[in-house]
C-alpha atoms as a PDB file:
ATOM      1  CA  UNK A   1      96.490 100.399  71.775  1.00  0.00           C
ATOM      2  CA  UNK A   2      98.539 100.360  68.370  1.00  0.00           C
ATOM      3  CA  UNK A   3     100.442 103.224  69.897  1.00  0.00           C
ATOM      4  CA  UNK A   4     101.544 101.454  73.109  1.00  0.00           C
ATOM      5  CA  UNK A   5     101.936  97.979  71.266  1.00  0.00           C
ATOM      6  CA  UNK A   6     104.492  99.738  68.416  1.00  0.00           C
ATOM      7  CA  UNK A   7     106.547 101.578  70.707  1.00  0.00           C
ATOM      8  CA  UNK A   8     107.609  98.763  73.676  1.00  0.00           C
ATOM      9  CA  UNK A   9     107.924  96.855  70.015  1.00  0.00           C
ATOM     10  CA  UNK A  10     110.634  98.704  69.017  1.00  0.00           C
ATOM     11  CA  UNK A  11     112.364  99.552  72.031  1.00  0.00           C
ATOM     12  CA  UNK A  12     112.695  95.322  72.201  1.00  0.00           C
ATOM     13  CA  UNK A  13     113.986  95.652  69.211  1.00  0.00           C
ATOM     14  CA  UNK A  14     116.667  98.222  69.941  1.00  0.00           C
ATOM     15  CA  UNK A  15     117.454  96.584  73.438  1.00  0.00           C
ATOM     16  CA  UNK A  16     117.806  92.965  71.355  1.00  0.00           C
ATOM     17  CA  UNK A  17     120.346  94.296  69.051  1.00  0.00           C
ATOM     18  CA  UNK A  18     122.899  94.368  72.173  1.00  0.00           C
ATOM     19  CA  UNK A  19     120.974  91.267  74.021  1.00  0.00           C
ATOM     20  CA  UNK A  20     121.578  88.992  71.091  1.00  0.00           C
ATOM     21  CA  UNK A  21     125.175  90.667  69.863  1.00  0.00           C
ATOM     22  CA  UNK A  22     127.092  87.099  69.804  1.00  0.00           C
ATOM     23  CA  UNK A  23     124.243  84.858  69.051  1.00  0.00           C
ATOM     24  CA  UNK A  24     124.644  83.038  65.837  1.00  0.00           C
ATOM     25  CA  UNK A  25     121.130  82.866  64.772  1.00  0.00           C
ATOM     26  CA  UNK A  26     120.452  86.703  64.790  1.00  0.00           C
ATOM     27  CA  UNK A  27     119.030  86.788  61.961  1.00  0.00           C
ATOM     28  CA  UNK A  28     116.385  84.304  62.378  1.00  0.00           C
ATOM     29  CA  UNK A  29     115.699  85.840  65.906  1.00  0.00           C
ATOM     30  CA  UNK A  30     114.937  89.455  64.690  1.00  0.00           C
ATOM     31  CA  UNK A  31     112.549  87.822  61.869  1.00  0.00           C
ATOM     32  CA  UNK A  32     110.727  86.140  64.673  1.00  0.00           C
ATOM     33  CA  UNK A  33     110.707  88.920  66.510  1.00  0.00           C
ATOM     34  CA  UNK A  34     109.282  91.052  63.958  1.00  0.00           C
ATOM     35  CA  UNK A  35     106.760  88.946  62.972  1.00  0.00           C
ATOM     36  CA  UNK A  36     105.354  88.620  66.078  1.00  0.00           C
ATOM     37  CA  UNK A  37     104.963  92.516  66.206  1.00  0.00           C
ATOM     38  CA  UNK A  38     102.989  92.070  62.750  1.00  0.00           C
ATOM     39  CA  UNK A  39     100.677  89.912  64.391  1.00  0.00           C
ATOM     40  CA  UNK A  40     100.006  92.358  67.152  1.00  0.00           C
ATOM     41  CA  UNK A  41      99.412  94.889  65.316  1.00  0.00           C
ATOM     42  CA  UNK A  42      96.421  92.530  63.086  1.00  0.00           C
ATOM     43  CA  UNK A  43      95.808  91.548  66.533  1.00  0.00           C
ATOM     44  CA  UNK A  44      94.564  95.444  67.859  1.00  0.00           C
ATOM     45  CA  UNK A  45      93.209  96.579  64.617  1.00  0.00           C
ATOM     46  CA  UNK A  46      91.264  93.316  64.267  1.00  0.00           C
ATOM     47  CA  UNK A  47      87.114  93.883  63.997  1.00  0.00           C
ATOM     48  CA  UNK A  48      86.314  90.201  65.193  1.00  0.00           C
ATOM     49  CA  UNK A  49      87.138  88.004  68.516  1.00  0.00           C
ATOM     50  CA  UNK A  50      89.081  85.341  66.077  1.00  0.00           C
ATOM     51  CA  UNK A  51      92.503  86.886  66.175  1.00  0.00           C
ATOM     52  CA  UNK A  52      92.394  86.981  69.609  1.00  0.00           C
ATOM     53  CA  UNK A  53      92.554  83.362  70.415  1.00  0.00           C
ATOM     54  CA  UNK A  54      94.744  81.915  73.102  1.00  0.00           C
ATOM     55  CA  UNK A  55      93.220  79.160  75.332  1.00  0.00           C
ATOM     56  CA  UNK A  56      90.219  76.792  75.475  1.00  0.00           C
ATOM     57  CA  UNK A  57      87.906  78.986  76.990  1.00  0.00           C
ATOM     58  CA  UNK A  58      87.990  81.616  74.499  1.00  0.00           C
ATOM     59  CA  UNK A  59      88.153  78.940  71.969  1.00  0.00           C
ATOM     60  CA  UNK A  60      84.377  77.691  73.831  1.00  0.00           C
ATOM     61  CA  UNK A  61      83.692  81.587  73.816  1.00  0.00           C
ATOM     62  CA  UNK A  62      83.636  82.061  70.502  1.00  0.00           C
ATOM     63  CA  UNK A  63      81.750  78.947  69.673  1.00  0.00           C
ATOM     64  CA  UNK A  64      79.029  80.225  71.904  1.00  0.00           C
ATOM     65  CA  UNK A  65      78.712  82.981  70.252  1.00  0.00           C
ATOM     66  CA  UNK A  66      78.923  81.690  66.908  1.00  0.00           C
ATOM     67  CA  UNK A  67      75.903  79.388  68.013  1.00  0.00           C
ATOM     68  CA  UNK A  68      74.051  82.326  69.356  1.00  0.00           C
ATOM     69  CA  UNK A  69      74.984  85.525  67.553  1.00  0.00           C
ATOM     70  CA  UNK A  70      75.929  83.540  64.023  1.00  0.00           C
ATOM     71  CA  UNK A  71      79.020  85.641  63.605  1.00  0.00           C
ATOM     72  CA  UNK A  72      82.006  86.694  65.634  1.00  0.00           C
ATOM     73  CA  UNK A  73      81.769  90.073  64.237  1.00  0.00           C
ATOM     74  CA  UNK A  74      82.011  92.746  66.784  1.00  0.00           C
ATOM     75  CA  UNK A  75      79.442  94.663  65.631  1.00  0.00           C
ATOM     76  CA  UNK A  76      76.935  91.904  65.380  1.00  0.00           C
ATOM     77  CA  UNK A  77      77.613  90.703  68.683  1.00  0.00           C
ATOM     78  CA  UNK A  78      77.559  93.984  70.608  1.00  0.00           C
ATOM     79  CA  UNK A  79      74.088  94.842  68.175  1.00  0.00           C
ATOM     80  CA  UNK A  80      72.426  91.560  69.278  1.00  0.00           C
ATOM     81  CA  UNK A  81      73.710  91.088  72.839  1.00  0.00           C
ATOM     82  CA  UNK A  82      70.645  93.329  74.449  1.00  0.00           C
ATOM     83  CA  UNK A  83      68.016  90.585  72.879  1.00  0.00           C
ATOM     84  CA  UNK A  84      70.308  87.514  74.536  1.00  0.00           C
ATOM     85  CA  UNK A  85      69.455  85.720  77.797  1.00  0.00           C
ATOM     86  CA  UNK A  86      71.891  86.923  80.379  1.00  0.00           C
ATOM     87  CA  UNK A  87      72.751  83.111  81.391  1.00  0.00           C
ATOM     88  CA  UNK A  88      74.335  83.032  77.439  1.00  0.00           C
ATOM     89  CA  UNK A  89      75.713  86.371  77.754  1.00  0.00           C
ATOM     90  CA  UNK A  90      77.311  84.939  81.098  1.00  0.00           C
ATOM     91  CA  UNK A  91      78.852  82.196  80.106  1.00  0.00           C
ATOM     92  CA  UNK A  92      80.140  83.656  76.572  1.00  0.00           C
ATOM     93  CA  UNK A  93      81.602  86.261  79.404  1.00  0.00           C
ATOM     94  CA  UNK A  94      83.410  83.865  81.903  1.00  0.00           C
ATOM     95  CA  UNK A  95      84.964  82.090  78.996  1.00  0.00           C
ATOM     96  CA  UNK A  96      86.440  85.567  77.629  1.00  0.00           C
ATOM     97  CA  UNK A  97      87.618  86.825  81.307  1.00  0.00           C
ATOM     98  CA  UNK A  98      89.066  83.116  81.946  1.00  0.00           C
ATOM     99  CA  UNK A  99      91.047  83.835  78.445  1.00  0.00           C
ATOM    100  CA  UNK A 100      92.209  87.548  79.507  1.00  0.00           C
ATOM    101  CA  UNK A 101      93.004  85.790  82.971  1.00  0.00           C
ATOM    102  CA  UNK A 102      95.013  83.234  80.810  1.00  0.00           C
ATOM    103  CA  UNK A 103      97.588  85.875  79.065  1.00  0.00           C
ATOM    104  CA  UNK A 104     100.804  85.853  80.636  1.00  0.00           C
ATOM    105  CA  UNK A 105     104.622  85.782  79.814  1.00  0.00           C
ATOM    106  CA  UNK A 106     107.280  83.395  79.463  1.00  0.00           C
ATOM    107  CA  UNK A 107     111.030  83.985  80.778  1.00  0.00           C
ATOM    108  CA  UNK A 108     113.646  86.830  80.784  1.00  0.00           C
ATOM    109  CA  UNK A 109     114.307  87.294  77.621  1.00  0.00           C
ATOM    110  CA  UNK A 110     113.586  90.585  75.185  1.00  0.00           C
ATOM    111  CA  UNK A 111     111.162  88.536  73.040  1.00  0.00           C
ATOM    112  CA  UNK A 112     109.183  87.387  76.656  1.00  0.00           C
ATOM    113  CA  UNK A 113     109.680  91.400  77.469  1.00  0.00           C
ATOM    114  CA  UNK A 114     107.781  92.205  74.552  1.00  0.00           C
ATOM    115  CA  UNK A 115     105.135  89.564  74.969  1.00  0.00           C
ATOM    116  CA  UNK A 116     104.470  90.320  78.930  1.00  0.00           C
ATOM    117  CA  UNK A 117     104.676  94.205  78.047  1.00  0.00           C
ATOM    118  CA  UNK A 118     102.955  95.122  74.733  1.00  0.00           C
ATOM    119  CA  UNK A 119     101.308  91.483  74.165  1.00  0.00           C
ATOM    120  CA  UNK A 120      99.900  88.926  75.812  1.00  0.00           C
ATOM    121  CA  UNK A 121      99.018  90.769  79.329  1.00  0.00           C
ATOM    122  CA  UNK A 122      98.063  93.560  77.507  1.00  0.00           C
ATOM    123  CA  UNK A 123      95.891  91.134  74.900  1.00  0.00           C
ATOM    124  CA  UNK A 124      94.083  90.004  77.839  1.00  0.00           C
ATOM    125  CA  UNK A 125      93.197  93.585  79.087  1.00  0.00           C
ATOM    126  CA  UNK A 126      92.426  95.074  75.343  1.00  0.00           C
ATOM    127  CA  UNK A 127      89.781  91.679  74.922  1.00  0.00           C
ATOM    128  CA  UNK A 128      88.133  93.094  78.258  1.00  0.00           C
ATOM    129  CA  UNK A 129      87.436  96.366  77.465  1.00  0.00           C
ATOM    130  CA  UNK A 130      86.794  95.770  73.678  1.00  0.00           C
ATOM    131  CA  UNK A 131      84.358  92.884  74.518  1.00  0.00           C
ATOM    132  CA  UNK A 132      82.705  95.563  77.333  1.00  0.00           C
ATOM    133  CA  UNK A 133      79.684  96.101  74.600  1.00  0.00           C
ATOM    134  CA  UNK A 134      78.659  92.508  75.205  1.00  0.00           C
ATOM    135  CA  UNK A 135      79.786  91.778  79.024  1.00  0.00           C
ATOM    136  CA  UNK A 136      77.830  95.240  80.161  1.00  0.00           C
ATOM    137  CA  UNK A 137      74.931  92.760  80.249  1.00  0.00           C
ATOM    138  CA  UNK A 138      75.527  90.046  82.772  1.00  0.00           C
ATOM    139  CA  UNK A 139      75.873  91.332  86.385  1.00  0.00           C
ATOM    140  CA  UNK A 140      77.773  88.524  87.031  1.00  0.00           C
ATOM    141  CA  UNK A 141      80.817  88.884  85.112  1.00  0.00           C
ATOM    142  CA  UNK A 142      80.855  92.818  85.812  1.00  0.00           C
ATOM    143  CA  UNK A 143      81.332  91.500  89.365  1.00  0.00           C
ATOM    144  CA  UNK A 144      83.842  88.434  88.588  1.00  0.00           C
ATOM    145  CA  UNK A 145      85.924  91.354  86.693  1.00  0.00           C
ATOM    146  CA  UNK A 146      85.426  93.752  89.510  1.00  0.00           C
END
């Protein structure tokens, strides 16, 4: 994912030097910009589901988990997930698809091109398959993400 995420980054960034020619406030833009490339990047090398917060359900995800796994750690979740009840692994589950369902972009502009492309969409998708380990174990979210 670093890969994908790093190169719709900087073509953005080359399409936003013509986009934002006469704008006064360039500078400020590309900084913003930028930054918010940094955080994707901490965002797909992360090992824990903390970085990857964006609504209320994942927010109630991760307290779940915290209350039943103690950590947020990806490897003690996915290590302790086979001795959970499925009704916890469910819900923790349905709270992360609900937050992947939640990603999505903003306007037409190169930063909301970068978001819906390499970001938030994609966020949603990368928490799915990198939170597989633990969702493998309710039936019932395989089938809500089916």
């Amino acid at each position: 994912m670093l890969i994908p995420v790093l190169i719709i980054s900087f073509l953005v960034h080359i399409y936003s030097i013509g986009y934002m020619n006469n704008d006064p406030h360039n500078q400020r833009f590309f900084s913003y910009l930028s930054l918010f490339t940094f955080m994707m990047i901490i965002l797909v090398t992360a090992n824990n589901f903390l970085l990857i917060v964006g609504d209320c359900f994942l927010t109630i995800g991760m307290f779940v988990m915290i209350w039943c796994f103690g950590n947020i750690d990806y490897s003690t979740v996915f290590s302790l997930s086979p001795y959970m009840s499925e009704n916890i692994i469910t819900l923790i589950g349905v709270c992360l698809l609900i937050g992947a369902m939640a990603k999505s972009s903003q306007g037409p502009t190169p930063v909301s091109a970068l978001i819906h492309a390499a970001t938030m969409v994609t966020a949603g998708v990368y928490l799915l398959m990198r939170a597989s380990p633990l969702i493998e174990y309710s039936s019932t979210v395989l089938i809500l993400c089916l």
